[in-house]
Protein backbone atom coordinates (compact mmCIF):
# COMPACT_ATOMS: atom_id res chain seq x y z
CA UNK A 1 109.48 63.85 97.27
CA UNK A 2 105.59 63.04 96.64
CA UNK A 3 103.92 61.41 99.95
CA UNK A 4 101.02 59.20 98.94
CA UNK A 5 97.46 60.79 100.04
CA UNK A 6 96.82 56.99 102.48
CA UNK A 7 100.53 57.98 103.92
CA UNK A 8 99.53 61.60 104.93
CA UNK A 9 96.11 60.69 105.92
CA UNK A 10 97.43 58.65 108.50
CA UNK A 11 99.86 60.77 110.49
CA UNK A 12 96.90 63.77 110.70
CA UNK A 13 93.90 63.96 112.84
CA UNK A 14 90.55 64.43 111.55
CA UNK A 15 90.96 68.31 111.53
CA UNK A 16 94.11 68.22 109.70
CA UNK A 17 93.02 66.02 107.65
CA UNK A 18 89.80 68.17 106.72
CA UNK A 19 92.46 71.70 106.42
CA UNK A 20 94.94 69.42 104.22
CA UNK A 21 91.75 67.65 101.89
CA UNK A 22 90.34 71.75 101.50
CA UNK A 23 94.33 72.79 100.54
CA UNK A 24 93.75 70.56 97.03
CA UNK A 25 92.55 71.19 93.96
CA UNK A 26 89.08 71.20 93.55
CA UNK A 27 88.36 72.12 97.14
CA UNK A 28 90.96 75.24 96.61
CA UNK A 29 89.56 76.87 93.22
CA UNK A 30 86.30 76.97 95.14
CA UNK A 31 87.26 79.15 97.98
CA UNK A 32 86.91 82.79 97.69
CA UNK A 33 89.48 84.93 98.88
CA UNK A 34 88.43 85.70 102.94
CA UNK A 35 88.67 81.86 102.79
CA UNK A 36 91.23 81.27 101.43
CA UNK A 37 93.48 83.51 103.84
CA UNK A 38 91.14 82.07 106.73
CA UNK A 39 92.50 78.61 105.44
CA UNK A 40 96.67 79.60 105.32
CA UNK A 41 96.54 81.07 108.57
CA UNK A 42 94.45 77.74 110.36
CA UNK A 43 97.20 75.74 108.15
CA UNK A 44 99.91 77.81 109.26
CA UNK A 45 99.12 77.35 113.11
CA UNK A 46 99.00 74.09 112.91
CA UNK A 47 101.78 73.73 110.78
CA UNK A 48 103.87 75.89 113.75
CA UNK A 49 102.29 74.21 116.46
CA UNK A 50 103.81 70.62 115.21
CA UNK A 51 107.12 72.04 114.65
CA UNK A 52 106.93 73.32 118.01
CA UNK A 53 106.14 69.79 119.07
CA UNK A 54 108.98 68.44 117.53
CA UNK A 55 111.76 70.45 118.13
CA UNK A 56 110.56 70.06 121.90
CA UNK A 57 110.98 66.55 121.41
CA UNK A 58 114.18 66.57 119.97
CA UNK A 59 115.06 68.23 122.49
CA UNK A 60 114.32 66.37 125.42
CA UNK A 61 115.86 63.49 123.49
CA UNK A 62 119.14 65.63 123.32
CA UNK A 63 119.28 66.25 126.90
CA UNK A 64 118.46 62.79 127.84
CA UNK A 65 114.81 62.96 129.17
CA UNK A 66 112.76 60.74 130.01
CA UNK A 67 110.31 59.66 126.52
CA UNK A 68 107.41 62.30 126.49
CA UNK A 69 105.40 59.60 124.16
CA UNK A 70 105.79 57.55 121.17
CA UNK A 71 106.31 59.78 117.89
CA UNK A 72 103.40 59.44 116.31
CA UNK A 73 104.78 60.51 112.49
CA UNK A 74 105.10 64.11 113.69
CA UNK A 75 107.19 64.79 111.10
CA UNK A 76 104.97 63.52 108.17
CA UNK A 77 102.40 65.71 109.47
CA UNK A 78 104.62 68.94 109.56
CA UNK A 79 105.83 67.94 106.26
CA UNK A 80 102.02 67.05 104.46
CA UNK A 81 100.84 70.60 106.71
CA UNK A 82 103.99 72.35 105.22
CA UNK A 83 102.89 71.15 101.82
CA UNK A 84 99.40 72.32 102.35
CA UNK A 85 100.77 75.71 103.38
CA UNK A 86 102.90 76.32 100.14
CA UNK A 87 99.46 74.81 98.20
CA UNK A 88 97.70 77.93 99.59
CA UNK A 89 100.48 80.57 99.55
CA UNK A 90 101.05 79.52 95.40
CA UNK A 91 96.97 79.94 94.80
CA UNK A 92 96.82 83.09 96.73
CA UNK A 93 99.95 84.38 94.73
CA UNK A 94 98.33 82.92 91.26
CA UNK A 95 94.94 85.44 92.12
CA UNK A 96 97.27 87.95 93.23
CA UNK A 97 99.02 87.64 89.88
CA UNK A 98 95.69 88.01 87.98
CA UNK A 99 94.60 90.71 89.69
CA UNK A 100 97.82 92.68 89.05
CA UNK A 101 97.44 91.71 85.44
CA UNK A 102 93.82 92.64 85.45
CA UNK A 103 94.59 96.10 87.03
CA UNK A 104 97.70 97.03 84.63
CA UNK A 105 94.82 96.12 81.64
CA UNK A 106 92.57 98.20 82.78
CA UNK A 107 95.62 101.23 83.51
CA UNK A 108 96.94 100.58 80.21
CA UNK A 109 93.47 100.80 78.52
CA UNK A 110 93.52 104.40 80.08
CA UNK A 111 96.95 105.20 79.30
CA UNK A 112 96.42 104.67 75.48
CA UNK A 113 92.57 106.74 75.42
CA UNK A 114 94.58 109.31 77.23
CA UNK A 115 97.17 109.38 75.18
CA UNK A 116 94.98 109.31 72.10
CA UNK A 117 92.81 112.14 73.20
CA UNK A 118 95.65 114.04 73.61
CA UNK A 119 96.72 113.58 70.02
CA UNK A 120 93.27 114.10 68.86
CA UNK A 121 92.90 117.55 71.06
CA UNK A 122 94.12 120.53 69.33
CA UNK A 123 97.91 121.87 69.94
CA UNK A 124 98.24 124.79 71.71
CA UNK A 125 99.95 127.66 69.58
CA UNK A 126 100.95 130.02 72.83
CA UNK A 127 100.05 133.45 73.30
CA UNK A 128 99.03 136.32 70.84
CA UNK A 129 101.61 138.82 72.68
CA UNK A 130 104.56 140.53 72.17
CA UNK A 131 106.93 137.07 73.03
CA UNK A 132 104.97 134.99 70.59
CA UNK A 133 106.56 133.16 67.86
CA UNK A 134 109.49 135.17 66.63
CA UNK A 135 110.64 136.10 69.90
CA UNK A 136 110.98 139.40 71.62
CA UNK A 137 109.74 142.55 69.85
CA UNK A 138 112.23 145.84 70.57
CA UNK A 139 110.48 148.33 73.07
CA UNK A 140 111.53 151.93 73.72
CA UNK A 141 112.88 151.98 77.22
CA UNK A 142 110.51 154.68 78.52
CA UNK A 143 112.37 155.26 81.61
CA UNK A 144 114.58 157.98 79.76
CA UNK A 145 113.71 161.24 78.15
CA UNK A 146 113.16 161.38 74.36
CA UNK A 147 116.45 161.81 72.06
CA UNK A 148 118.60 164.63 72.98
CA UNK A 149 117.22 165.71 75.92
CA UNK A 150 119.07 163.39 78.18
CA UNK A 151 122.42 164.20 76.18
CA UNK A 152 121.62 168.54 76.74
CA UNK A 153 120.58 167.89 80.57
CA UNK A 154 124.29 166.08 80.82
CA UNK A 155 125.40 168.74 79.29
CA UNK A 156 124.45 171.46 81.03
CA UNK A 157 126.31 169.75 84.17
CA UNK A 158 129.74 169.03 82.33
CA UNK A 159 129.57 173.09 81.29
CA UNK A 160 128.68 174.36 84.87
CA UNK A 161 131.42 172.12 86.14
CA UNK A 162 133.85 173.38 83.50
CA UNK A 163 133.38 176.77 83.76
CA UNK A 164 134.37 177.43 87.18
CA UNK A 165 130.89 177.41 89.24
CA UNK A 166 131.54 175.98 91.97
């Protein structure tokens, strides 16, 4: 539920007050980055060091202790701090965002020249050798002797075989 600005003005000291008033919109679009993560994490401490508070409180409350002090709206001021917080985290995400969408622009610019000088370059047609384009060309196995030879050489062995010499 919306807290009126008078309302969360009152529960925070002037500090707080200062962090929360720099976590709204005009103050916020003026930061620069360094700043603006300067800003969440002095939110953020302050943020944890009122919950701290409180949960102390409740407690000593619990356990039946003696009043430590009046409450003086401690949980308004976690919940306006808490507000502030998710004010920064959502602007920090938002430049984030157009960042990302700047960067993925500038990748897809790329993508598309690359991909257009590739269909602009020339297509490669392979190599001018024996396994281009209609596939392998026959070769003479030169590892054996020329026609006949090898068949009168085998020969010569079946007849020495057959005729006895041993």
């Amino acid at each position: 539920m919306a807290r009126a600005k008078k309302t969360e003005d009152r529960n925070l000291t002037k500090d707080e007050r200062e962090l929360v008033d720099q976590s709204r919109a005009p103050a916020l679009c003026k930061l620069e980055g360094p700043e603006l993560v300067g800003l969440a994490r002095r939110l953020r401490e302050r943020r944890d060091r009122v919950k701290t508070m409180t949960r102390a409180r409740a407690r000593d409350a619990k356990s039946g202790a003696k009043e430590s002090g009046a409450d003086t709206g401690a949980k308004e001021k976690k919940a306006a701090l808490a507000t502030a917080v998710k004010r920064v985290n959502k602007e920090i995400e938002r430049r984030r965002g157009v960042k990302r969408a700047e960067l993925a622009g500038a990748a897809q610019k790329n993508l598309r020249a690359a991909l257009r000088r590739r269909q602009d370059a020339h297509p490669w047609r392979g190599p001018e050798d024996k396994t281009s384009d209609a596939g392998m060309i026959d070769l003479p196995n030169r590892k054996i002797a020329p026609s006949g030879a090898l068949h009168a050489e085998g020969m010569r062995a079946a007849i020495s075989r057959s005729t006895g010499d041993r």
